[in-house]
Protein backbone atom coordinates (compact mmCIF):
# COMPACT_ATOMS: atom_id res chain seq x y z
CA UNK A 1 18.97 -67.40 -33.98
CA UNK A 2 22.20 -66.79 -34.70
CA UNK A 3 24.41 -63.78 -32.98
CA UNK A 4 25.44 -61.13 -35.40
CA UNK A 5 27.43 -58.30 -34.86
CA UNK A 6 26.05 -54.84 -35.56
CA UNK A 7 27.43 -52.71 -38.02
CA UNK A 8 26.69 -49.42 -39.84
CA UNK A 9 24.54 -49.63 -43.20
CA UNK A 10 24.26 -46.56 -45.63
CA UNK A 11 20.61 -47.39 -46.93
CA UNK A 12 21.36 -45.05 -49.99
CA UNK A 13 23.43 -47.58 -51.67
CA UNK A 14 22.19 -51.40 -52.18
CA UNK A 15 25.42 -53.15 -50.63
CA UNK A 16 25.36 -50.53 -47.60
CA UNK A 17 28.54 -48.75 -48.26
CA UNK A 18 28.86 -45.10 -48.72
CA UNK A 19 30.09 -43.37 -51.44
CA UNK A 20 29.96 -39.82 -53.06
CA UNK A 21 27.29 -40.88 -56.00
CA UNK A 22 24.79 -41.90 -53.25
CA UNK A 23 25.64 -39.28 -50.62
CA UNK A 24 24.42 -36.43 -52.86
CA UNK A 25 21.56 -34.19 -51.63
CA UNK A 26 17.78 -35.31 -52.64
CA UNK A 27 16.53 -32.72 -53.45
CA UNK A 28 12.68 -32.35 -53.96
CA UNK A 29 12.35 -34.13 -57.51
CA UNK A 30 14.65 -36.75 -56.54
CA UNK A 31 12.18 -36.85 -53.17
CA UNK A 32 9.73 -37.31 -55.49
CA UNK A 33 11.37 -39.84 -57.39
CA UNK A 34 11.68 -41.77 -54.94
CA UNK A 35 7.41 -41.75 -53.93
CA UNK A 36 8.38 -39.43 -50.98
CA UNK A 37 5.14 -36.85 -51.00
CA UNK A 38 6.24 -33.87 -52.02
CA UNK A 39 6.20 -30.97 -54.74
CA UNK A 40 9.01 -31.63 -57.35
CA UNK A 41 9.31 -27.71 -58.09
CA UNK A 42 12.29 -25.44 -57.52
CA UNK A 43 11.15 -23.85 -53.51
CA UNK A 44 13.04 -20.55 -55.71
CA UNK A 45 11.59 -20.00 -58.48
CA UNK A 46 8.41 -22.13 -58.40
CA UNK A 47 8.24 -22.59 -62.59
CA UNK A 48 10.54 -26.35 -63.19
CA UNK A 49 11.16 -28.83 -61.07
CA UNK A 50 14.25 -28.88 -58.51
CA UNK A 51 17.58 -30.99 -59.50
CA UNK A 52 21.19 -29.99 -58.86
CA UNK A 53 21.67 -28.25 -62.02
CA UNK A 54 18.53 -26.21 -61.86
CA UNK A 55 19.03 -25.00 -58.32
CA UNK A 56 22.79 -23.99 -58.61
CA UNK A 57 23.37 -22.53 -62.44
CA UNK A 58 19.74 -23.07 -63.95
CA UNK A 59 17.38 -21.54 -62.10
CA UNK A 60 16.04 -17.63 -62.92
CA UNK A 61 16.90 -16.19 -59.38
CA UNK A 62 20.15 -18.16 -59.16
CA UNK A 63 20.79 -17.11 -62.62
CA UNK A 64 20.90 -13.29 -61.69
CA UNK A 65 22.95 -13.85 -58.47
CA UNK A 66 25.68 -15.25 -60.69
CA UNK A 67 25.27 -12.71 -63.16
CA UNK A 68 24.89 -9.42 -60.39
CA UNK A 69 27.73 -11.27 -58.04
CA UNK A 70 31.49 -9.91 -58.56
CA UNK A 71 32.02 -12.94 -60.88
CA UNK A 72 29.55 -11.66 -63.49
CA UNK A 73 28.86 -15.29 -64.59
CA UNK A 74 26.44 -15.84 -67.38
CA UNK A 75 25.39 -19.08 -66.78
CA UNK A 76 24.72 -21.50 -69.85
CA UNK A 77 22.12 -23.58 -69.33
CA UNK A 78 23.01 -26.34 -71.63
CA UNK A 79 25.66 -27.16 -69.21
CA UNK A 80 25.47 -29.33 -66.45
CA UNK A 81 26.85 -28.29 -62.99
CA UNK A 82 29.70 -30.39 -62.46
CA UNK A 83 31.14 -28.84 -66.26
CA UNK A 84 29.89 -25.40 -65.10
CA UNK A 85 31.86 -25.44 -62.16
CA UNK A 86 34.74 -27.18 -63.17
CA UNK A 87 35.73 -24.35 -65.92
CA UNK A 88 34.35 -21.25 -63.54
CA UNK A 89 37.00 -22.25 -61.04
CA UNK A 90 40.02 -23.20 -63.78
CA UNK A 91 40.39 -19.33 -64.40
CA UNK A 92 39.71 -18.03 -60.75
CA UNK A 93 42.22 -16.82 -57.75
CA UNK A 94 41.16 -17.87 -53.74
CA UNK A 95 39.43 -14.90 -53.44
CA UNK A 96 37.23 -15.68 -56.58
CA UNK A 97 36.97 -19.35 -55.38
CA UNK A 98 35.87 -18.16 -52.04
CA UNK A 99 33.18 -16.17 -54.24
CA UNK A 100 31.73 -18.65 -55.81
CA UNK A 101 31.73 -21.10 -52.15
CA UNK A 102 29.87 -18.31 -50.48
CA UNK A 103 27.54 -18.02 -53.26
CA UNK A 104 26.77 -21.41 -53.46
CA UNK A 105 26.20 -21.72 -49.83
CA UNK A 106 24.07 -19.28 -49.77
CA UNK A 107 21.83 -20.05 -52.57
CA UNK A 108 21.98 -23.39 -49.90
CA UNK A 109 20.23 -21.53 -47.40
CA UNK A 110 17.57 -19.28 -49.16
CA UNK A 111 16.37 -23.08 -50.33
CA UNK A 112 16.28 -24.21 -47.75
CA UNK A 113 14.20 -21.19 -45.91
CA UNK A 114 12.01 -21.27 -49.18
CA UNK A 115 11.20 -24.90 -48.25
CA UNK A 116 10.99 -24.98 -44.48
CA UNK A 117 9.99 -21.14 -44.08
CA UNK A 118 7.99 -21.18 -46.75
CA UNK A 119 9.83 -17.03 -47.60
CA UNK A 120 10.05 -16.18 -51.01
CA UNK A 121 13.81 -15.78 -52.12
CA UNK A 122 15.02 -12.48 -53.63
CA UNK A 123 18.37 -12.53 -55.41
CA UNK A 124 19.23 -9.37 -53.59
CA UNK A 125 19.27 -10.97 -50.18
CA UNK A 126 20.84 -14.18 -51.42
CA UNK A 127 23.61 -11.46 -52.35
CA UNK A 128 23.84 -9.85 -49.39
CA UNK A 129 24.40 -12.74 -48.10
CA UNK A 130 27.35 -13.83 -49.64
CA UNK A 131 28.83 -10.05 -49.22
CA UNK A 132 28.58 -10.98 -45.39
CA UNK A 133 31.00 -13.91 -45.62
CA UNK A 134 33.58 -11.79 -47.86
CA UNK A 135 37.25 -10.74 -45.32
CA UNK A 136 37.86 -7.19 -45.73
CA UNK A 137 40.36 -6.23 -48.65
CA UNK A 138 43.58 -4.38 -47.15
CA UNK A 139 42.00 -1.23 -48.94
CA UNK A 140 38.55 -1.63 -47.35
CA UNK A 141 40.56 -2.75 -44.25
CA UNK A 142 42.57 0.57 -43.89
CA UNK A 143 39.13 2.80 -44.95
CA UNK A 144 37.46 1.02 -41.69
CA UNK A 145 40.01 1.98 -39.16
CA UNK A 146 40.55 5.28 -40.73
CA UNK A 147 36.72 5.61 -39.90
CA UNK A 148 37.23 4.67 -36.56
CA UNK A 149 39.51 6.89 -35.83
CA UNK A 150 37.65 9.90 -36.86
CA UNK A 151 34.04 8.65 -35.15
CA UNK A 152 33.35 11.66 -32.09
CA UNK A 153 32.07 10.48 -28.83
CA UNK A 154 28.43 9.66 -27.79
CA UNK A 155 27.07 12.08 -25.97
CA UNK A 156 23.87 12.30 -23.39
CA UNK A 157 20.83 14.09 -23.97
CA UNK A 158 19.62 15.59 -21.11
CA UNK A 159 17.54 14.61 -18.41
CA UNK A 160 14.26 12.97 -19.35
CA UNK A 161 15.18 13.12 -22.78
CA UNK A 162 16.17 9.89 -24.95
CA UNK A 163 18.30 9.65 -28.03
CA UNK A 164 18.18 7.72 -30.81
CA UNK A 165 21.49 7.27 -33.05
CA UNK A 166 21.29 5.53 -36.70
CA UNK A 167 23.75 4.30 -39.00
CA UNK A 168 24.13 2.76 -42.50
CA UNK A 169 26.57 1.24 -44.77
CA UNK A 170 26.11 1.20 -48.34
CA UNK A 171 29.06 -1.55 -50.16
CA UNK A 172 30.33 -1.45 -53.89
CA UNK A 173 27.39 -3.70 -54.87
CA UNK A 174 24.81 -0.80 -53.94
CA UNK A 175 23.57 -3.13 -51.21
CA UNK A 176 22.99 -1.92 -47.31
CA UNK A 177 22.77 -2.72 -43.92
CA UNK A 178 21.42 -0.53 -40.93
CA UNK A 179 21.34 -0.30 -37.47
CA UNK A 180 19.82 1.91 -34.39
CA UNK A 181 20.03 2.03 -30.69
CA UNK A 182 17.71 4.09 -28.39
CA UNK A 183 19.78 5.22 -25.36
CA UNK A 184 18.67 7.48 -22.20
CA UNK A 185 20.72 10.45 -20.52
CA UNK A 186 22.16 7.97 -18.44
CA UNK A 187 23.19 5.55 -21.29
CA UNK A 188 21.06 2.58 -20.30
CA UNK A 189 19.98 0.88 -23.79
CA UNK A 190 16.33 1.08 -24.60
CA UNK A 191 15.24 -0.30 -27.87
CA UNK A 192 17.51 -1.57 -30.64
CA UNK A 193 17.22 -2.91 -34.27
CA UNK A 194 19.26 -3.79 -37.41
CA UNK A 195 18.35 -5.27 -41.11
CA UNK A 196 20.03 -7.68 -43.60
CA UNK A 197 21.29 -5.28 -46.65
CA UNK A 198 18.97 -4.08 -49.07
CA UNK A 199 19.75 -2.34 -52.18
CA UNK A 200 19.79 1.11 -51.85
CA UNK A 201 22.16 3.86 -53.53
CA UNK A 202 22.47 6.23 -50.58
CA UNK A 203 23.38 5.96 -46.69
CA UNK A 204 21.51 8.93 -45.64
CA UNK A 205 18.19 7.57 -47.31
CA UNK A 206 18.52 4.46 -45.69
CA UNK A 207 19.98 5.92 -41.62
CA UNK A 208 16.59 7.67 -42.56
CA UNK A 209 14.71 5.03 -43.44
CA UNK A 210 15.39 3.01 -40.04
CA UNK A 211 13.77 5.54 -38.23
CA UNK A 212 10.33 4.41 -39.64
């Protein structure tokens, strides 16, 4: 035999180079496509089977994040992705480009805990998601350290006693995050807990509703 050198071969293309047409994601029909056992359907929705355009414009639960996110896309479903993307971002500034990234990305991720979590996806969290990535507006920016400013001291109970202090944010999109801590008189943390937004129209319901 011969000596050959070694060199790196992308199996996804027949002459071993890589290129952006075969570096695309398989997704679960293309999986299946390709004999690889496993369910063709959207992990999201569960009705049609997965491909790029159903997962990012086509699908129902994709659908309404577009629609519900601060883009307000309706998504046409005759389209393809590639079209559908191309004219979204034509008309958008970098902070609606950044939108659409995060949403994407996220979308990215609820997939990807529908297929190796096996969790149902709900557009709401997929939302709340992508309101985690956004940078504070100067506005928004201001509000917060005005907040700050104003918050009073924490103060220990007494001896023997511990105290438990909640607290909520509600964002423009009517979605909400909480948090608690448990302290005792002499500060020490005891317990602690927090939750990924839900939507809910009201702080106090929802400092409330972390007590459960």
């Amino acid at each position: 035999m011969s000596p050959m050198e070694d060199v790196l071969f992308w199996m996804g293309a027949n002459d071993g180079v890589y290129n952006a047409k075969t570096g695309y994601l398989f997704l679960q029909q293309k999986l299946h496509q390709r004999a690889v056992d496993v369910d063709p359907g959207c992990p999201i929705c569960r009705l049609k089977d997965e491909s790029i355009d159903h997962l990012l414009m086509r699908c129902d639960v994709v659908k309404a994040c577009w629609f519900d996110s601060r883009l307000g896309v309706r998504v046409d479903s005759q389209q393809r992705f590639p079209l559908f993307l191309q004219l979204l971002l034509r008309d958008l500034d970098d902070e609606g480009v950044a939108e659409v990234q995060s949403l994407l990305y996220a979308v990215w991720e609820a997939r990807n805990r529908a297929v190796f979590d096996e969790r149902r996806v709900d557009w709401r969290e997929v939302l709340a998601h992508v309101a985690s990535f956004r940078v504070p507006t100067v506005e928004e920016a201001q509000t917060m350290v005005a907040s700050a400013a104003t918050v009073r001291r924490w103060v220990r109970p007494a001896r023997g006693i511990v105290k438990i202090n909640v607290d909520a944010e509600v964002g423009r999109d009517k979605l909400a995050g909480y948090g608690m801590v448990e302290r005792d008189n002499n500060g020490e943390i005891m317990a602690s807990a927090s939750m990924y937004p839900i939507m809910v129209l009201s702080p106090t319901i929802r400092e409330a509703l972390s007590l459960r």
